[in-house]
PDB file of N, CA and C in Angstrom:
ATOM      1  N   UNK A   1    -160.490 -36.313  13.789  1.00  0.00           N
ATOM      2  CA  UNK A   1    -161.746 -35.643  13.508  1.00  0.00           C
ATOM      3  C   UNK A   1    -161.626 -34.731  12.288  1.00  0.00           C
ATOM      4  N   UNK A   2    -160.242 -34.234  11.743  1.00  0.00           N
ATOM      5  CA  UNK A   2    -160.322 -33.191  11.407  1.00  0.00           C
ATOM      6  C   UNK A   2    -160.319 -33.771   9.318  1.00  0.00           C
ATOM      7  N   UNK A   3    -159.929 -35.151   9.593  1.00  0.00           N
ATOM      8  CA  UNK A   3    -159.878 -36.071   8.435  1.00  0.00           C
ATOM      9  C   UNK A   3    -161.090 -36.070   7.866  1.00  0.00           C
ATOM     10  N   UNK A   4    -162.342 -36.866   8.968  1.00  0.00           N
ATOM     11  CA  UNK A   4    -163.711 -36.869   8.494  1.00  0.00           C
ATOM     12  C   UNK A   4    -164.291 -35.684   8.240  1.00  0.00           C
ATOM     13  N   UNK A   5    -163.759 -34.219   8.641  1.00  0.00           N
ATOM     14  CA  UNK A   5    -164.700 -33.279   7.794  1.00  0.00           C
ATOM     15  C   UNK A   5    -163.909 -33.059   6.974  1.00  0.00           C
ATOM     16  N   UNK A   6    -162.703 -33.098   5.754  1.00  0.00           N
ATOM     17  CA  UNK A   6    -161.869 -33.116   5.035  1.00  0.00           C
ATOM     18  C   UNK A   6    -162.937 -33.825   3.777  1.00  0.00           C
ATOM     19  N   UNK A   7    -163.221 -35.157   4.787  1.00  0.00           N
ATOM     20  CA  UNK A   7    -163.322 -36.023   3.744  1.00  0.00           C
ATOM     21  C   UNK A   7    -165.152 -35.794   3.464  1.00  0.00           C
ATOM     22  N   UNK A   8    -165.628 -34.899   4.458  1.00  0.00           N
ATOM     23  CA  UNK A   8    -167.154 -34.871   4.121  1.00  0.00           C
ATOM     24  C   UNK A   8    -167.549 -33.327   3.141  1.00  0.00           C
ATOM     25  N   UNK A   9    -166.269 -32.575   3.436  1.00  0.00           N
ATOM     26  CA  UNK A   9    -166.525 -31.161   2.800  1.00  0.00           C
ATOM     27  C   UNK A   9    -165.911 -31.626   0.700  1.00  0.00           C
ATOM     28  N   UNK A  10    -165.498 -32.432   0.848  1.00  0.00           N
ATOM     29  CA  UNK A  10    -165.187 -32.770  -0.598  1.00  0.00           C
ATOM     30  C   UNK A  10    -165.978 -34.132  -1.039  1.00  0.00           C
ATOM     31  N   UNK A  11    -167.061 -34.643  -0.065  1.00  0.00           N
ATOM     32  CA  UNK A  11    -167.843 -35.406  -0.517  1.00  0.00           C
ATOM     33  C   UNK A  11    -168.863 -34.807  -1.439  1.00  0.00           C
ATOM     34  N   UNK A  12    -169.405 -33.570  -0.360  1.00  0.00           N
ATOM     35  CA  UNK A  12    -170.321 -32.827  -1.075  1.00  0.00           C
ATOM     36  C   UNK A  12    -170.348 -31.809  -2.358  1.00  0.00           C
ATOM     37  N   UNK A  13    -168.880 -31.848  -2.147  1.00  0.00           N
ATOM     38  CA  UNK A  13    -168.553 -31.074  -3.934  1.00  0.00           C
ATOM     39  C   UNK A  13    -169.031 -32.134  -4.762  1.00  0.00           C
ATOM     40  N   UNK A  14    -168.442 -33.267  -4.678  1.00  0.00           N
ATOM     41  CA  UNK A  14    -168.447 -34.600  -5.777  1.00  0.00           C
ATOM     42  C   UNK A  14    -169.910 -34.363  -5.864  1.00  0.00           C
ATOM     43  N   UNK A  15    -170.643 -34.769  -4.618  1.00  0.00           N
ATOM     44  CA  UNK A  15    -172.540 -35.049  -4.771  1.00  0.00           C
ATOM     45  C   UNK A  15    -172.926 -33.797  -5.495  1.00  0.00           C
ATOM     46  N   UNK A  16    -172.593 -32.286  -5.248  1.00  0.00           N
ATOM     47  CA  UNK A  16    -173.231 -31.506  -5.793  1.00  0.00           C
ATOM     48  C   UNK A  16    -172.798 -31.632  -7.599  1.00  0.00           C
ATOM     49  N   UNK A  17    -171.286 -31.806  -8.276  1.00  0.00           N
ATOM     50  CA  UNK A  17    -171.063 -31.753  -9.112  1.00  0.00           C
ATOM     51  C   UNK A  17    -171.989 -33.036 -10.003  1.00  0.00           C
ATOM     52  N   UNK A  18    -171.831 -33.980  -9.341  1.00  0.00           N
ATOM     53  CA  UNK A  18    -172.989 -35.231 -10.070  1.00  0.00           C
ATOM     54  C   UNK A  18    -174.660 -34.606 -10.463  1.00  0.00           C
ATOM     55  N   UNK A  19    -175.040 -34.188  -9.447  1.00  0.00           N
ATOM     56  CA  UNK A  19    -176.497 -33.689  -9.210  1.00  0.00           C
ATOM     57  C   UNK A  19    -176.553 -33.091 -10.600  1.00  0.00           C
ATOM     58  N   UNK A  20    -175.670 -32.079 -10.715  1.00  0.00           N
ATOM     59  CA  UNK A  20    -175.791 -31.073 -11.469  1.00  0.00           C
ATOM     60  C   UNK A  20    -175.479 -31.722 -12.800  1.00  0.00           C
ATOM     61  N   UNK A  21    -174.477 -32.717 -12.835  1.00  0.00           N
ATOM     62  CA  UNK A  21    -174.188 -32.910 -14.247  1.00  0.00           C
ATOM     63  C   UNK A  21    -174.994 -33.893 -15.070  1.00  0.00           C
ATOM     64  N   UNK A  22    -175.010 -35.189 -13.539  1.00  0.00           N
ATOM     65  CA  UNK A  22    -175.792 -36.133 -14.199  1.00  0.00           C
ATOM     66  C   UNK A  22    -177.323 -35.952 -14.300  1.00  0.00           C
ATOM     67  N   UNK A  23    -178.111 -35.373 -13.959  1.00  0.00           N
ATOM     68  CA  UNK A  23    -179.020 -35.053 -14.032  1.00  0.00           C
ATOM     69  C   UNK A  23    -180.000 -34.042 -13.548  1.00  0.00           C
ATOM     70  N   UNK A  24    -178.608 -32.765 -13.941  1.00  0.00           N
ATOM     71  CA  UNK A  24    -179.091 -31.607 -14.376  1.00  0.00           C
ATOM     72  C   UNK A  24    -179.424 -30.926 -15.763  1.00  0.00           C
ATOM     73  N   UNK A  25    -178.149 -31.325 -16.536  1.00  0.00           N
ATOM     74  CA  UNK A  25    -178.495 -31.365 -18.046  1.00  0.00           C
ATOM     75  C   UNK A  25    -179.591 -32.047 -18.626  1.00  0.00           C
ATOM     76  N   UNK A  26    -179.750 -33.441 -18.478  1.00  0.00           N
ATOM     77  CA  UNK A  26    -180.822 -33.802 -18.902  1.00  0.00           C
ATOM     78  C   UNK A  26    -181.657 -33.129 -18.480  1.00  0.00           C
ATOM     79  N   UNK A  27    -182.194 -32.753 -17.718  1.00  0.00           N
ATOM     80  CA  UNK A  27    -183.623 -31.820 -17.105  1.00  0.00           C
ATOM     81  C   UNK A  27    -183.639 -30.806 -17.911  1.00  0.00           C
ATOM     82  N   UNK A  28    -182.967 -30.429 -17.831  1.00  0.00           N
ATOM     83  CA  UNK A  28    -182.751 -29.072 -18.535  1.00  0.00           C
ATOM     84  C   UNK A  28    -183.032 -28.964 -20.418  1.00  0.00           C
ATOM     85  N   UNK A  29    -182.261 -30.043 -20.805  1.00  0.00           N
ATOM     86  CA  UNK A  29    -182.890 -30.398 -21.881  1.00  0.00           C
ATOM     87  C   UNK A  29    -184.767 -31.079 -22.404  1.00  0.00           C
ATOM     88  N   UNK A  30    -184.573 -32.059 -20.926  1.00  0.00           N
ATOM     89  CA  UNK A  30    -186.343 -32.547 -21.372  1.00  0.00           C
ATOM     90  C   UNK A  30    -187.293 -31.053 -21.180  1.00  0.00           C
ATOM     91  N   UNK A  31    -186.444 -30.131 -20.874  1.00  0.00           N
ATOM     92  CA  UNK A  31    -187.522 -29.218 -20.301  1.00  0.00           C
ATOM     93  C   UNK A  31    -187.287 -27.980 -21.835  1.00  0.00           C
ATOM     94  N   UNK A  32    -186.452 -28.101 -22.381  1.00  0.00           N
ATOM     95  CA  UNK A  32    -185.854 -27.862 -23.769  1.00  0.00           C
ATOM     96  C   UNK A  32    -186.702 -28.434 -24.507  1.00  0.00           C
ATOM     97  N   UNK A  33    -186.604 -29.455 -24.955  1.00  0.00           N
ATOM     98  CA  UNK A  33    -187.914 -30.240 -26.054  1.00  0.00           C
ATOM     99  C   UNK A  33    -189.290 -30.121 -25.238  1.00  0.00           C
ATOM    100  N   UNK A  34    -189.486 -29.757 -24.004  1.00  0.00           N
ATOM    101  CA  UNK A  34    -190.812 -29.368 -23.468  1.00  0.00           C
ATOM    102  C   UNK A  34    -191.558 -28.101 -24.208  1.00  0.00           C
ATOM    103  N   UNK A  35    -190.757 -27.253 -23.901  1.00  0.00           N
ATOM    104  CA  UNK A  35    -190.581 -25.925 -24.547  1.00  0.00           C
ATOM    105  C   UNK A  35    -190.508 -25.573 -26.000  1.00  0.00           C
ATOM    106  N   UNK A  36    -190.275 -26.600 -26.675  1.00  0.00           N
ATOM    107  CA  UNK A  36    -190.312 -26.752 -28.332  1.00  0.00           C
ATOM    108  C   UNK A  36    -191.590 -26.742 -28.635  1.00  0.00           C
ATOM    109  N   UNK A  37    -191.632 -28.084 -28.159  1.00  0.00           N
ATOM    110  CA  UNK A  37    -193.291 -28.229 -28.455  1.00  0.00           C
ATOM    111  C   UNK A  37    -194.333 -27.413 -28.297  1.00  0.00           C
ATOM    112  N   UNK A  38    -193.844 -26.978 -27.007  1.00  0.00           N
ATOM    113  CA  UNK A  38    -194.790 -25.735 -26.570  1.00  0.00           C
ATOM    114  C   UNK A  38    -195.174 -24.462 -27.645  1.00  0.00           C
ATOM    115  N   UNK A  39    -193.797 -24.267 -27.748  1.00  0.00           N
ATOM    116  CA  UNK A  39    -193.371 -23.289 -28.909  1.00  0.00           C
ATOM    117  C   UNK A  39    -193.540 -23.878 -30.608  1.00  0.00           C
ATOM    118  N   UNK A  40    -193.598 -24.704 -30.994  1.00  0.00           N
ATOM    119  CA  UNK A  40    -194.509 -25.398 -32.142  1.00  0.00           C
ATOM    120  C   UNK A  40    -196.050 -25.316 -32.266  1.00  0.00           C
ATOM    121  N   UNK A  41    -196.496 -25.497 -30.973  1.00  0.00           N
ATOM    122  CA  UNK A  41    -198.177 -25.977 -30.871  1.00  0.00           C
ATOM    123  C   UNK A  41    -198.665 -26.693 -31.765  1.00  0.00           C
ATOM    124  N   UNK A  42    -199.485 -26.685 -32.325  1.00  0.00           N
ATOM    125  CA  UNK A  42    -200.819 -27.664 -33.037  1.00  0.00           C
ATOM    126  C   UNK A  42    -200.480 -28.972 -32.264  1.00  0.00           C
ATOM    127  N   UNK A  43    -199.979 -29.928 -33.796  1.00  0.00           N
ATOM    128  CA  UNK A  43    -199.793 -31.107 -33.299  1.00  0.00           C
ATOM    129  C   UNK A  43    -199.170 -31.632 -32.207  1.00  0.00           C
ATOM    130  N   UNK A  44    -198.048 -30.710 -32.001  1.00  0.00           N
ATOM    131  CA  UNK A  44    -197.015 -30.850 -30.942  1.00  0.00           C
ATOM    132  C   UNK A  44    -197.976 -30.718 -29.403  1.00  0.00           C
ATOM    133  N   UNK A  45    -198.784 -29.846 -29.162  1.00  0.00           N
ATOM    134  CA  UNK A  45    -199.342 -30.201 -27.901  1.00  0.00           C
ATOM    135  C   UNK A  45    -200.676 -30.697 -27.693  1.00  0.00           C
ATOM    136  N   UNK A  46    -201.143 -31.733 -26.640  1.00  0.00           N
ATOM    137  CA  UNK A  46    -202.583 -32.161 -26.670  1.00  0.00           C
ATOM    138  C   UNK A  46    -203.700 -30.917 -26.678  1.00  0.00           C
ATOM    139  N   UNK A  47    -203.768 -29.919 -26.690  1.00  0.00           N
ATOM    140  CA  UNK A  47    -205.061 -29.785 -26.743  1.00  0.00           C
ATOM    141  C   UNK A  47    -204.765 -28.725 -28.371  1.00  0.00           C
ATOM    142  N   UNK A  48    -204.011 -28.915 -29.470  1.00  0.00           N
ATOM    143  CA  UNK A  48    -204.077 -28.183 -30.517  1.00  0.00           C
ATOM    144  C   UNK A  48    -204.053 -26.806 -30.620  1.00  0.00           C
ATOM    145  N   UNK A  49    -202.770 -26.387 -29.517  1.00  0.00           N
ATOM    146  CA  UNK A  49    -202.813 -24.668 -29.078  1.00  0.00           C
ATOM    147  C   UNK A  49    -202.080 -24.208 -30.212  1.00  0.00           C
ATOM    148  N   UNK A  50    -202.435 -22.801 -30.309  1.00  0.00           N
ATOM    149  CA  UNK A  50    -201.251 -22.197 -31.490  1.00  0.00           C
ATOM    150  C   UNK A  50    -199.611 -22.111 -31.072  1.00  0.00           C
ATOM    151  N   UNK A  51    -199.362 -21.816 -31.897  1.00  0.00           N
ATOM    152  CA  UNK A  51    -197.435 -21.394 -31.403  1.00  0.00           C
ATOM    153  C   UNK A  51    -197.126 -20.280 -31.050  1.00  0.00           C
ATOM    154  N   UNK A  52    -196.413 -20.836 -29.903  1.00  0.00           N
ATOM    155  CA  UNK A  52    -196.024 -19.407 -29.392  1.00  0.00           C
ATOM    156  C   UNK A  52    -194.421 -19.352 -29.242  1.00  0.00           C
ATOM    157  N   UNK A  53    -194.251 -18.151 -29.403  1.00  0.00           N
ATOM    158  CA  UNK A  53    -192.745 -17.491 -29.712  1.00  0.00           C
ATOM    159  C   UNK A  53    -192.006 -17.930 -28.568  1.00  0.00           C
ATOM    160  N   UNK A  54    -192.662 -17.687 -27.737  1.00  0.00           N
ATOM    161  CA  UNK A  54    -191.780 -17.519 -26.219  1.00  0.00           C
ATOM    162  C   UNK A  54    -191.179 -18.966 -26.244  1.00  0.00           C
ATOM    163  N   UNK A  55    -192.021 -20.518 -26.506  1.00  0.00           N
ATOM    164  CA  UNK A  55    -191.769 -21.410 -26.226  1.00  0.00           C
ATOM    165  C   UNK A  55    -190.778 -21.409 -26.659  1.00  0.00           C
ATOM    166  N   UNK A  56    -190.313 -20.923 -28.646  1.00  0.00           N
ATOM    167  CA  UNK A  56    -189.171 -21.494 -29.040  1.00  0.00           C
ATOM    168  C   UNK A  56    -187.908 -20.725 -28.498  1.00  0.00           C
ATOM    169  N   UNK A  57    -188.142 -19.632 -28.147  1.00  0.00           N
ATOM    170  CA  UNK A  57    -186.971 -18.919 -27.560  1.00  0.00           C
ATOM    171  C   UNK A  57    -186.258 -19.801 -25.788  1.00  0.00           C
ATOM    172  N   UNK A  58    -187.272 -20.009 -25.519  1.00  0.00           N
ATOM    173  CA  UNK A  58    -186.713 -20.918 -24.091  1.00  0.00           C
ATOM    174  C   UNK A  58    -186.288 -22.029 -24.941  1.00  0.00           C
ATOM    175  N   UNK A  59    -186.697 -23.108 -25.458  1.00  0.00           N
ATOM    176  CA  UNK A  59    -186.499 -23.648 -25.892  1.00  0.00           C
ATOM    177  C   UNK A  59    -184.764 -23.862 -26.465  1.00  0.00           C
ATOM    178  N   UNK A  60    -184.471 -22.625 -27.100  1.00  0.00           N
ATOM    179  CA  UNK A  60    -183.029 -22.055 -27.629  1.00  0.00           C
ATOM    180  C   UNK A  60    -182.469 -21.899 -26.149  1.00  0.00           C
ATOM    181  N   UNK A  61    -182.989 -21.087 -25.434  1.00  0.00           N
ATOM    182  CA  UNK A  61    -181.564 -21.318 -24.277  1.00  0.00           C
ATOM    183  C   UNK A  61    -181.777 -22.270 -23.525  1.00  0.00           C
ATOM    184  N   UNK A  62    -182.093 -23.399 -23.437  1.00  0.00           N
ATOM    185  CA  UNK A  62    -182.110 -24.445 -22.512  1.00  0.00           C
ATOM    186  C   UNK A  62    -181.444 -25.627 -23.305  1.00  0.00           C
ATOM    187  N   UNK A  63    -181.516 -25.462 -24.787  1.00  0.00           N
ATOM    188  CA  UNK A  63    -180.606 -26.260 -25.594  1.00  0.00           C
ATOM    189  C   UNK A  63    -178.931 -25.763 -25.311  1.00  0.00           C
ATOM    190  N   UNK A  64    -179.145 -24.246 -25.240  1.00  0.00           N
ATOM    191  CA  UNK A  64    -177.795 -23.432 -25.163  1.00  0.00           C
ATOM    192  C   UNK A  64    -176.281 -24.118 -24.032  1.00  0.00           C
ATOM    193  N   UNK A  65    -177.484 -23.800 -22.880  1.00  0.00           N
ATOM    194  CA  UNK A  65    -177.422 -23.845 -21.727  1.00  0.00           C
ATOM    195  C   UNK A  65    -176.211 -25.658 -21.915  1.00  0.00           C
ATOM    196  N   UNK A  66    -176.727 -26.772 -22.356  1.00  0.00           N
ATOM    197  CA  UNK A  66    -176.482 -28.107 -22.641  1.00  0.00           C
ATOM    198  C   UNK A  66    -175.629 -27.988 -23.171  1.00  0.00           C
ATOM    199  N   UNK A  67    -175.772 -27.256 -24.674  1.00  0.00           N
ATOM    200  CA  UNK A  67    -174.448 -27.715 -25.477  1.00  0.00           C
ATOM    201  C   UNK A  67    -172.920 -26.953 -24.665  1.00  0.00           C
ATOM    202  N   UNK A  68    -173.270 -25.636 -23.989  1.00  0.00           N
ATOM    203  CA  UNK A  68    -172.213 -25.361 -23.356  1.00  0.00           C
ATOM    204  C   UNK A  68    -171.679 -26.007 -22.208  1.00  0.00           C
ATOM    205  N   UNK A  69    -172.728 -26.977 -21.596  1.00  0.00           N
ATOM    206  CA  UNK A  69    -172.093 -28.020 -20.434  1.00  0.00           C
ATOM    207  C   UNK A  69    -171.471 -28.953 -21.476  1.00  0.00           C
ATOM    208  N   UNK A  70    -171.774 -29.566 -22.193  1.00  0.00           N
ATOM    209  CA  UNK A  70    -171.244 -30.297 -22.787  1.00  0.00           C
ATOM    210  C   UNK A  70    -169.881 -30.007 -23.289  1.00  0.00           C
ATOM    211  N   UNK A  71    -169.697 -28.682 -23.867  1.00  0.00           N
ATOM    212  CA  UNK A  71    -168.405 -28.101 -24.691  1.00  0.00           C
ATOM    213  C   UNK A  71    -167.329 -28.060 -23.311  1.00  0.00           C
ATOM    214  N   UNK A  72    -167.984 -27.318 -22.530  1.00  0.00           N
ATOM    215  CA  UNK A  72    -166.671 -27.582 -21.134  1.00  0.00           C
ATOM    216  C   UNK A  72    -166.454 -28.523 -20.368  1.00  0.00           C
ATOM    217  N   UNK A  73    -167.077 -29.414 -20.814  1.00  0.00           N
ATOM    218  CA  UNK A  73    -166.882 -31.075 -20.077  1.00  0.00           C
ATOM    219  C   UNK A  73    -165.720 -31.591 -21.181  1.00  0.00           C
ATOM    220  N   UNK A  74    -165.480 -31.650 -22.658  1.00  0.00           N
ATOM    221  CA  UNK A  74    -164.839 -31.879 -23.597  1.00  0.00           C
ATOM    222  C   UNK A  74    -163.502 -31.097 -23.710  1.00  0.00           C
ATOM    223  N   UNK A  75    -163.788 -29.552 -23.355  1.00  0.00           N
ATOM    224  CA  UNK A  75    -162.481 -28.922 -22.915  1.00  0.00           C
ATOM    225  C   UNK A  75    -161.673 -29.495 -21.587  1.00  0.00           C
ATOM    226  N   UNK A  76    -162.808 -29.535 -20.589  1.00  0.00           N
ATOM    227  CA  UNK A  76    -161.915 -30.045 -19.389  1.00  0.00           C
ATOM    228  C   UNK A  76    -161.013 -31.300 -19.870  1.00  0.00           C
ATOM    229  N   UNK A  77    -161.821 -32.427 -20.369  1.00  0.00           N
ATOM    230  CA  UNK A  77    -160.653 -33.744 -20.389  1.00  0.00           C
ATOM    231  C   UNK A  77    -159.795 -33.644 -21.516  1.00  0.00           C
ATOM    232  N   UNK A  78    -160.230 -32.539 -22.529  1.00  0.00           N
ATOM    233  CA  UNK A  78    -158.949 -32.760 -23.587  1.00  0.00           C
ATOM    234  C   UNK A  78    -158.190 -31.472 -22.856  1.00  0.00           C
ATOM    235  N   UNK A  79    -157.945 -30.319 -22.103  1.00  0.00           N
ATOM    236  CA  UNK A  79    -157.013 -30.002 -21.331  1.00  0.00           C
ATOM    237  C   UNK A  79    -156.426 -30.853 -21.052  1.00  0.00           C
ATOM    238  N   UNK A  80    -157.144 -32.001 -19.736  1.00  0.00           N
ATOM    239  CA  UNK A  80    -156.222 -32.882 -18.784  1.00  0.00           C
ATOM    240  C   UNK A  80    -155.186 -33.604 -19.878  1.00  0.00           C
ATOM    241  N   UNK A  81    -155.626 -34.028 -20.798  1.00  0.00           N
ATOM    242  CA  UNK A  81    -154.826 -34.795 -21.702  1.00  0.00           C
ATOM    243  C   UNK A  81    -153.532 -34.120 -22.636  1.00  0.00           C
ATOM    244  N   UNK A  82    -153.702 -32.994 -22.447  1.00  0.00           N
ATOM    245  CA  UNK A  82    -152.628 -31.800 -23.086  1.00  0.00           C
ATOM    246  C   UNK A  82    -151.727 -31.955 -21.765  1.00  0.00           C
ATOM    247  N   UNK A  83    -151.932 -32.192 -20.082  1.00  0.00           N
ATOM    248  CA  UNK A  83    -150.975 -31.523 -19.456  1.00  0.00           C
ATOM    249  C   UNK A  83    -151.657 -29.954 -19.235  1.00  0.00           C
ATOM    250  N   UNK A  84    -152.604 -29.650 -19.357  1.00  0.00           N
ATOM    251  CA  UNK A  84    -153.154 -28.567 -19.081  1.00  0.00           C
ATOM    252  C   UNK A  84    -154.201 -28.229 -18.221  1.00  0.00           C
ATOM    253  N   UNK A  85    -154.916 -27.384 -17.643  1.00  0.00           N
ATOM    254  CA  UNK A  85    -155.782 -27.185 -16.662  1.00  0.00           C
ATOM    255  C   UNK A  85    -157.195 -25.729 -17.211  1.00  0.00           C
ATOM    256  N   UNK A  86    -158.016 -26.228 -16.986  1.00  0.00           N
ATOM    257  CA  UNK A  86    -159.324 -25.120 -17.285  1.00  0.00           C
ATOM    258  C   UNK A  86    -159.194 -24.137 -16.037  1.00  0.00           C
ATOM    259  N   UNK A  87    -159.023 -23.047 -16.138  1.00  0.00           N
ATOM    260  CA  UNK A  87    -158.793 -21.923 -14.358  1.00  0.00           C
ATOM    261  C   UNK A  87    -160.434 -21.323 -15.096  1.00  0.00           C
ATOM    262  N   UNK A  88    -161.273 -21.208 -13.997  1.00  0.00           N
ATOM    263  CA  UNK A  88    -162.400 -20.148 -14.262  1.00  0.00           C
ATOM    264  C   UNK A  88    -161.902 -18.595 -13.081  1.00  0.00           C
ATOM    265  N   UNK A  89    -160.388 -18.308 -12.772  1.00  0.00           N
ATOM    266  CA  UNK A  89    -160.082 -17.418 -12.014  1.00  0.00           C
ATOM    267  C   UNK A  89    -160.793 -15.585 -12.750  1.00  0.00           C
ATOM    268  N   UNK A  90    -161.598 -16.068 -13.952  1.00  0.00           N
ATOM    269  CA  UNK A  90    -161.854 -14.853 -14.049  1.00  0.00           C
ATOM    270  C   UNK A  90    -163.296 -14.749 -15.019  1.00  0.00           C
ATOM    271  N   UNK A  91    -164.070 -16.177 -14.827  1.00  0.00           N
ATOM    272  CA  UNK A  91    -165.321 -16.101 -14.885  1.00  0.00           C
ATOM    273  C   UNK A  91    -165.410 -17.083 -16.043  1.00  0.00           C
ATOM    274  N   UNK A  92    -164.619 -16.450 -17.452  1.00  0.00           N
ATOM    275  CA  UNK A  92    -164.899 -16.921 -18.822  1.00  0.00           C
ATOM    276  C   UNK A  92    -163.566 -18.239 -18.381  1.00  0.00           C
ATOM    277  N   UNK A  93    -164.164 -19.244 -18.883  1.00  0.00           N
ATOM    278  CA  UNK A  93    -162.898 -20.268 -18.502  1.00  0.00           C
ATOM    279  C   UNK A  93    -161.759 -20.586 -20.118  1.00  0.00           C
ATOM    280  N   UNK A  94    -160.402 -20.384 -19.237  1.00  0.00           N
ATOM    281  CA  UNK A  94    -159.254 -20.318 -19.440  1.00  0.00           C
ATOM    282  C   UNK A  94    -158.348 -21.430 -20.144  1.00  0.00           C
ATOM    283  N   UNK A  95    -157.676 -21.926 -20.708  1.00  0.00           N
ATOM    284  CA  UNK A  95    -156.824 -23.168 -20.894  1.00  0.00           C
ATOM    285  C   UNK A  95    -156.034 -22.723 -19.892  1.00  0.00           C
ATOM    286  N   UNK A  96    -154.998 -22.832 -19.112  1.00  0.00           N
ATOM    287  CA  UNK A  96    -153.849 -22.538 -18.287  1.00  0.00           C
ATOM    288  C   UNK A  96    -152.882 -23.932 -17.910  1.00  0.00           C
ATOM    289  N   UNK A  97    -151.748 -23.514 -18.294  1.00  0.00           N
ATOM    290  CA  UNK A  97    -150.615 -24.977 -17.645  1.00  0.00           C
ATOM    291  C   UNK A  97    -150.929 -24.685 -16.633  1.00  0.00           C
ATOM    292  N   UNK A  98    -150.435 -26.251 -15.724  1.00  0.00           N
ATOM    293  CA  UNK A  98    -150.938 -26.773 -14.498  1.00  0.00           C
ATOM    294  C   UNK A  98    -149.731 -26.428 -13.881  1.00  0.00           C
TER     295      UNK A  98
END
């Protein structure tokens, strides 16, 4: 018994880490170029609204938000490939030997 919750408490890491990666970023981004546009107005939205500031500023951290999943997805596997390990033991993440 004690196998199958072993094997169900590290299922749900995997499911939550997918959720989040595979199609959390993208969201996050369509909601990024949502927010552009928003923040462009005229042509950019159907009814020819003006531009507003706020849009492009969300806009900037929801791009942010991406390129930094992206940058620690690229650190993680070029760590693994050094022989090295990413520790987040203190929030800002780390290179650290394994």
């Amino acid at each position: 018994m004690n196998n199958l919750q072993f094997a169900l408490e590290g299922a749900w890491k995997v499911l939550l880490v997918g959720v989040l990666l595979g199609s959390g970023l993208p969201a996050i981004f369509a909601l990024g170029i949502r927010a552009l546009a928003y923040g462009v107005g005229g042509d950019a939205e159907v009814d020819h609204a003006p531009p507003h500031p706020v849009g492009k500023a969300l806009a900037a951290l929801c791009f942010a938000i991406v390129l930094g999943g992206v940058a620690l997805g690229i650190t993680i596997v070029a760590a693994s490939g050094f022989g090295k390990a990413v520790s987040f033991e203190h929030v800002i993440p780390t290179i650290v030997d394994k």
